[in-house]
N, C-alpha and C. Protein backbone atom coordinates (compact mmCIF):
# COMPACT_ATOMS: atom_id res chain seq x y z
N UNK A 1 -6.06 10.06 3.46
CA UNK A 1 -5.23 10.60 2.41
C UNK A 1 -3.75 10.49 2.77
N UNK A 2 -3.53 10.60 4.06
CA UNK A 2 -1.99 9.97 4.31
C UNK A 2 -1.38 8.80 4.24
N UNK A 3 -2.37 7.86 4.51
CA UNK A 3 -1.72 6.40 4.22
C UNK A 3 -1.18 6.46 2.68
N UNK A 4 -1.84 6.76 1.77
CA UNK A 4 -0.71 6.17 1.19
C UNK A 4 0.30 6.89 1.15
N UNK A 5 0.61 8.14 1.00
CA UNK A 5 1.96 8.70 1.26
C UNK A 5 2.57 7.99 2.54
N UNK A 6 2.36 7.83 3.70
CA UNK A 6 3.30 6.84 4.54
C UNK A 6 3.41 5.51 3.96
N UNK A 7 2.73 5.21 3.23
CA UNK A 7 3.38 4.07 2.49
C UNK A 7 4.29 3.88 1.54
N UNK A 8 4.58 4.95 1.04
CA UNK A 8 5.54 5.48 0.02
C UNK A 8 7.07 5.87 0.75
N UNK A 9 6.66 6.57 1.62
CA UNK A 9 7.65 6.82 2.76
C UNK A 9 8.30 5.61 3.22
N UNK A 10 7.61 4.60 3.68
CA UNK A 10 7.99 3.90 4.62
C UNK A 10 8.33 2.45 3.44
N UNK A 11 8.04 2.47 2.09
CA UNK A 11 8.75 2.08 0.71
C UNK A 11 10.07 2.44 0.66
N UNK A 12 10.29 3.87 1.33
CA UNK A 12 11.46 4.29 0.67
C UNK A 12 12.82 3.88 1.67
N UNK A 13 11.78 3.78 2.80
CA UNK A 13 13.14 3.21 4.28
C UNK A 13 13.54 2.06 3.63
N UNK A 14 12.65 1.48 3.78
CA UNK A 14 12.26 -0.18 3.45
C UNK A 14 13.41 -0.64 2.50
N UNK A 15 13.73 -0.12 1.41
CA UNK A 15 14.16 0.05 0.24
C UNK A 15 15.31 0.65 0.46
N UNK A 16 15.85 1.51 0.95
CA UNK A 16 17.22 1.97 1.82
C UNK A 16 18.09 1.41 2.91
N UNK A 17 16.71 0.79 3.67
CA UNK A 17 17.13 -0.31 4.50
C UNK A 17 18.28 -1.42 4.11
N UNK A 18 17.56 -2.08 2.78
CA UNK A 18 17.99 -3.58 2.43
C UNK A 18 19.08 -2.82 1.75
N UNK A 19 19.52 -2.68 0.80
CA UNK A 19 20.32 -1.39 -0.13
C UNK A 19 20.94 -0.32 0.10
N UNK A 20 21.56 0.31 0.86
CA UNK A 20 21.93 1.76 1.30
C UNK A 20 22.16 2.28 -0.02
N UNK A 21 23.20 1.59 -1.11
CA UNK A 21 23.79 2.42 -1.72
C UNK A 21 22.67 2.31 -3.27
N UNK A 22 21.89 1.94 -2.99
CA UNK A 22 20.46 2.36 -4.20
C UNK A 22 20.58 3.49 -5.13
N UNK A 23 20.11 4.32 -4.02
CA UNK A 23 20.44 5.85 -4.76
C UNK A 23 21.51 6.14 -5.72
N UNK A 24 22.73 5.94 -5.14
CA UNK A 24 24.19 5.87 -5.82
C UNK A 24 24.12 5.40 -6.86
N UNK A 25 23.55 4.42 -7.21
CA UNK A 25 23.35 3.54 -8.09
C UNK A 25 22.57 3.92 -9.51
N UNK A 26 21.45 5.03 -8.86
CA UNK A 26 20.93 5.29 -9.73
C UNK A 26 19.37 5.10 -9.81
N UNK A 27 19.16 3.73 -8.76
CA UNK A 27 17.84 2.78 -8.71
C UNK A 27 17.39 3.63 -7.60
N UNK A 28 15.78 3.42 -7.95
CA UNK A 28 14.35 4.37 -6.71
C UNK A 28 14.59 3.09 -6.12
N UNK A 29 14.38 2.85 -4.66
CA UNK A 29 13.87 1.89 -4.10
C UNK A 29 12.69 1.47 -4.16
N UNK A 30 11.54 2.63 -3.82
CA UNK A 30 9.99 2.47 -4.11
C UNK A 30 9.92 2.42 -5.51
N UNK A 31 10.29 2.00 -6.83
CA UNK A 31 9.48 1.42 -7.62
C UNK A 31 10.14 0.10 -8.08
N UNK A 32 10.19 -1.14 -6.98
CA UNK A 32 10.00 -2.33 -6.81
C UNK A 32 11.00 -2.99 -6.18
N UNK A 33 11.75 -2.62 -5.64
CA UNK A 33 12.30 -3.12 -4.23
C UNK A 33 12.03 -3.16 -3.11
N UNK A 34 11.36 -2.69 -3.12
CA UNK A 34 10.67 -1.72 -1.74
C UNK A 34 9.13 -2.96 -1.21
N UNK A 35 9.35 -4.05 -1.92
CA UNK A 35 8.14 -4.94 -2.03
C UNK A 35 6.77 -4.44 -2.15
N UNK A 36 6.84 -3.49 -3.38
CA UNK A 36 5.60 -2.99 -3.89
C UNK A 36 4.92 -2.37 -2.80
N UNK A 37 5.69 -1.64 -1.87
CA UNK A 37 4.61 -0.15 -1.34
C UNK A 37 4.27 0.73 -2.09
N UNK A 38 5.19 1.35 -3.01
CA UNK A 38 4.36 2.44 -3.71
C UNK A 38 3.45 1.97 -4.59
N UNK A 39 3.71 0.79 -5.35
CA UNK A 39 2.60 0.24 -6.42
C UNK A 39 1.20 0.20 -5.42
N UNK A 40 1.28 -0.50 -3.70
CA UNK A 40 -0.01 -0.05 -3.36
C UNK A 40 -0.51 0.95 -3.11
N UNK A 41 0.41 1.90 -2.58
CA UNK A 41 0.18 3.20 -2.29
C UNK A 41 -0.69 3.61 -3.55
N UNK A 42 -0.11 4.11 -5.05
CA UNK A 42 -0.66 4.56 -5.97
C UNK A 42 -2.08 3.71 -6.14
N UNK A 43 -2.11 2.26 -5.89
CA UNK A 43 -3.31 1.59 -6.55
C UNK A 43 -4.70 2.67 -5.08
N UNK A 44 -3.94 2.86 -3.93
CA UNK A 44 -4.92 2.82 -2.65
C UNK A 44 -5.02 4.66 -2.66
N UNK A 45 -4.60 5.28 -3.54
CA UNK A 45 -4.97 7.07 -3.32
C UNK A 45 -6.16 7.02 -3.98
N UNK A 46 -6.59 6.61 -5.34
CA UNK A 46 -7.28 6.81 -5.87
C UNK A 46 -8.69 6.26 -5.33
N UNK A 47 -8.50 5.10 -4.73
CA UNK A 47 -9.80 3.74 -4.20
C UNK A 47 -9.92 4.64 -2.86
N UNK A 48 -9.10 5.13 -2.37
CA UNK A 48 -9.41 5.56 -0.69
C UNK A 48 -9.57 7.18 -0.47
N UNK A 49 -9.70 8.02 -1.38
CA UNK A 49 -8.90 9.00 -0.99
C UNK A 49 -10.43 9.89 -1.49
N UNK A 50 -11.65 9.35 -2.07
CA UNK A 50 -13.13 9.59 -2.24
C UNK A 50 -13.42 9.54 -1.10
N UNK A 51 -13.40 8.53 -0.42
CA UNK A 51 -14.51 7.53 0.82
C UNK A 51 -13.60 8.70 1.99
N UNK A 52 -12.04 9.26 2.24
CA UNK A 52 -12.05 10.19 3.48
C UNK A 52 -12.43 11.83 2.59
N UNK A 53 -12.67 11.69 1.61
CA UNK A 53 -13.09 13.36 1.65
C UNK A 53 -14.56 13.26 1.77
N UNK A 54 -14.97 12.38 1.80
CA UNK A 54 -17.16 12.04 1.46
C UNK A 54 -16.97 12.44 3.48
N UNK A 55 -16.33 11.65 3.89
CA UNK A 55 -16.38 11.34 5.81
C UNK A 55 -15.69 12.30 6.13
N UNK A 56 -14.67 13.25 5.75
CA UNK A 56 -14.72 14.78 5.96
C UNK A 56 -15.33 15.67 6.07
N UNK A 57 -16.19 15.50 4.51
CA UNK A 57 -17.12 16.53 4.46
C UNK A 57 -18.63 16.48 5.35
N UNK A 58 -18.46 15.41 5.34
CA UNK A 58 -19.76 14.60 6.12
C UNK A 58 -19.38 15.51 7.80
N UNK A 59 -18.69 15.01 8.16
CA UNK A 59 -18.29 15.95 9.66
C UNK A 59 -17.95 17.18 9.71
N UNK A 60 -17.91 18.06 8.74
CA UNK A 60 -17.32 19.48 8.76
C UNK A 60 -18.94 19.97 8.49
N UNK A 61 -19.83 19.08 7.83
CA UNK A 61 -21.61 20.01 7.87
C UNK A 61 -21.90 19.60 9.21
N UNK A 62 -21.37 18.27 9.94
CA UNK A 62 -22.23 18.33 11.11
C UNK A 62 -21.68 19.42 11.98
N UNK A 63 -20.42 19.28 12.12
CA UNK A 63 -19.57 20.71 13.23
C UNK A 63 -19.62 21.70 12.97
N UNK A 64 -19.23 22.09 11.78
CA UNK A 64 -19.52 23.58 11.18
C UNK A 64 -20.46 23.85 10.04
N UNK A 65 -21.66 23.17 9.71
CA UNK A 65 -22.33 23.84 8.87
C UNK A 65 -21.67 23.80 7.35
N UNK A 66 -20.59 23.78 7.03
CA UNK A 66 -19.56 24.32 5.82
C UNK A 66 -19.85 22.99 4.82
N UNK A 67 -20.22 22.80 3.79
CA UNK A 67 -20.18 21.61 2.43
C UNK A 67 -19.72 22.00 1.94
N UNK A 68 -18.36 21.82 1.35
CA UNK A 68 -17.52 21.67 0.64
C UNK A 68 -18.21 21.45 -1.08
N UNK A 69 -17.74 22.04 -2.32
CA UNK A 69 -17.86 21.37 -3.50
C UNK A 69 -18.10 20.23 -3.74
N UNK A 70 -18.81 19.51 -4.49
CA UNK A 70 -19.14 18.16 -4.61
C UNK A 70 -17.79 18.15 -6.15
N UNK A 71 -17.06 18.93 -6.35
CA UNK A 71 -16.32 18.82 -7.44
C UNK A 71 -14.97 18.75 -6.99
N UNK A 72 -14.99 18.59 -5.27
CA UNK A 72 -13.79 18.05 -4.61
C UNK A 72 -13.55 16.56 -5.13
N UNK A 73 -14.25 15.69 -5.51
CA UNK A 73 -14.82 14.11 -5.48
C UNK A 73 -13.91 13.93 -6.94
N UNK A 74 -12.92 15.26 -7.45
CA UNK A 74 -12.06 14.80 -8.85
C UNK A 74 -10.72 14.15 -8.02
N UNK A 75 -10.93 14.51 -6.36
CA UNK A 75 -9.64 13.41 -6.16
C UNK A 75 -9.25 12.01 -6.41
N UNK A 76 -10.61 11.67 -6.85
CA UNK A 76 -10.69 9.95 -7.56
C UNK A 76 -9.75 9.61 -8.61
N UNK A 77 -9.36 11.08 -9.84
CA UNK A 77 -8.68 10.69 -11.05
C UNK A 77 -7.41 11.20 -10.30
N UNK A 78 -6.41 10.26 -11.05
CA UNK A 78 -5.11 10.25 -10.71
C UNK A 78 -4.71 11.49 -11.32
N UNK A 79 -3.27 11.68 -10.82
CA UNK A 79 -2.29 12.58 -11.24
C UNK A 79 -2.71 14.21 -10.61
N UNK A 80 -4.55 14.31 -11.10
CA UNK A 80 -5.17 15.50 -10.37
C UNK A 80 -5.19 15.56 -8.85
N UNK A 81 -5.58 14.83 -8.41
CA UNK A 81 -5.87 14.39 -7.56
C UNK A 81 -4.75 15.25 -5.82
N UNK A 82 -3.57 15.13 -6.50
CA UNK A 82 -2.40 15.88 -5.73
C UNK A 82 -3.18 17.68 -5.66
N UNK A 83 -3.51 17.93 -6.70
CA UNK A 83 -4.31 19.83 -6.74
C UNK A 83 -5.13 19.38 -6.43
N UNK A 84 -6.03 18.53 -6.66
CA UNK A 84 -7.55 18.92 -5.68
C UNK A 84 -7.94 18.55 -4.56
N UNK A 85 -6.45 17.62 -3.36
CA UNK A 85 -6.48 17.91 -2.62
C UNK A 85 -5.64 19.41 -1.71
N UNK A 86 -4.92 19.49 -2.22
CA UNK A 86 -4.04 20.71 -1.62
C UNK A 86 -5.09 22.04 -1.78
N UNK A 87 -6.02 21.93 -3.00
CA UNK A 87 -7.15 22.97 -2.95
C UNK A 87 -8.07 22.52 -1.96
N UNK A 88 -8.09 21.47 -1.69
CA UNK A 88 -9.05 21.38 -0.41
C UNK A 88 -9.02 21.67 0.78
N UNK A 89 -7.65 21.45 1.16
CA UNK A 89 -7.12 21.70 2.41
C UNK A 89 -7.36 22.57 2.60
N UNK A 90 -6.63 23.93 1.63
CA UNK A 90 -6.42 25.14 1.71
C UNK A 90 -7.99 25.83 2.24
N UNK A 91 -8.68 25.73 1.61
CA UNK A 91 -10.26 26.31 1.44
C UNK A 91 -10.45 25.28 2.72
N UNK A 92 -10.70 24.28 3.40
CA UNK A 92 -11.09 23.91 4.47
C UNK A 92 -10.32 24.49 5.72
N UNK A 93 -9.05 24.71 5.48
CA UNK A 93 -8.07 25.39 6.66
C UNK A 93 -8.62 26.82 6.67
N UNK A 94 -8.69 27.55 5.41
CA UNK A 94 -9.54 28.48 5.81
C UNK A 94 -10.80 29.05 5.84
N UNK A 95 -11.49 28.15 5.58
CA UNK A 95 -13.21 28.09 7.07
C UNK A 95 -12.91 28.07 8.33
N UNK A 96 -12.14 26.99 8.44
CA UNK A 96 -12.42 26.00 9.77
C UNK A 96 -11.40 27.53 10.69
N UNK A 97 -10.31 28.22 9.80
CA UNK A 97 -9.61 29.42 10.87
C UNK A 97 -10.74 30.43 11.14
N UNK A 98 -12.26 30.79 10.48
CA UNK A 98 -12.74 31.68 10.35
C UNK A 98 -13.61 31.19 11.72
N UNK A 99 -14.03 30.33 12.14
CA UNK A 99 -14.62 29.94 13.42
C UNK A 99 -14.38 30.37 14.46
C-alpha cells in the first residue's frame, strides 16, 4: 500500500527536480511531468492494494488468530479506498496493541 504513495512522492521530487519553479507557476509536477509516476501510482493502488491486504490478513490469522472483515477488500474501488484503508489500520493497530 505504500508503493504507490512513494511513487507519487518521488513524482513530485522528480518533477521539482527538472523545474524548481513549477509550483510558482501554478503547474503539479506529478500530473505529467513527473514522467507519469502518479498516473502509475493511481493505475497500481487499486491492482495492488487487494493482493497486500488478502497477505496481511492472511498473516495476522496465522500470528494472531484476528480475520479482519472480508469488506476490507472495498480497497479495490478507487477514491474509497483512502477510508478503508485508514479504517483498517486503525482496527488492526488496535488488536495487534491488545496482545
Amino acid at each position: 500500500m505504500l508503493l504507490p504513495a512513494s511513487l507519487t512522492l518521488l513524482g513530485l521530487f522528480v518533477g521539482l527536480s527538472q523545474q524548481p519553479d513549477l509550483l510558482a507557476q501554478g503547474y503539479l509536477p506529478w500530473t505529467g511531468d513527473a514522467f507519469g509516476v502518479f498516473e502509475v501510482a493511481a493505475a497500481l493502488t487499486p491492482t495492488l492494494a487487494p493482493f497486500a491486504l488478502y497477505f496481511d490478513r492472511k498473516f495476522l490469522r496465522q500470528t494472531t488468530g484476528w480475520l479482519p472483515s472480508k469488506a476490507f477488500f472495498l480497497v479495490a474501488v478507487p477514491y474509497l479506498n483512502l477510508l478503508v484503508t485508514a479504517i483498517y489500520l486503525w482496527k488492526r493497530d488496535r488488536y495487534v496493541d491488545t496482545l
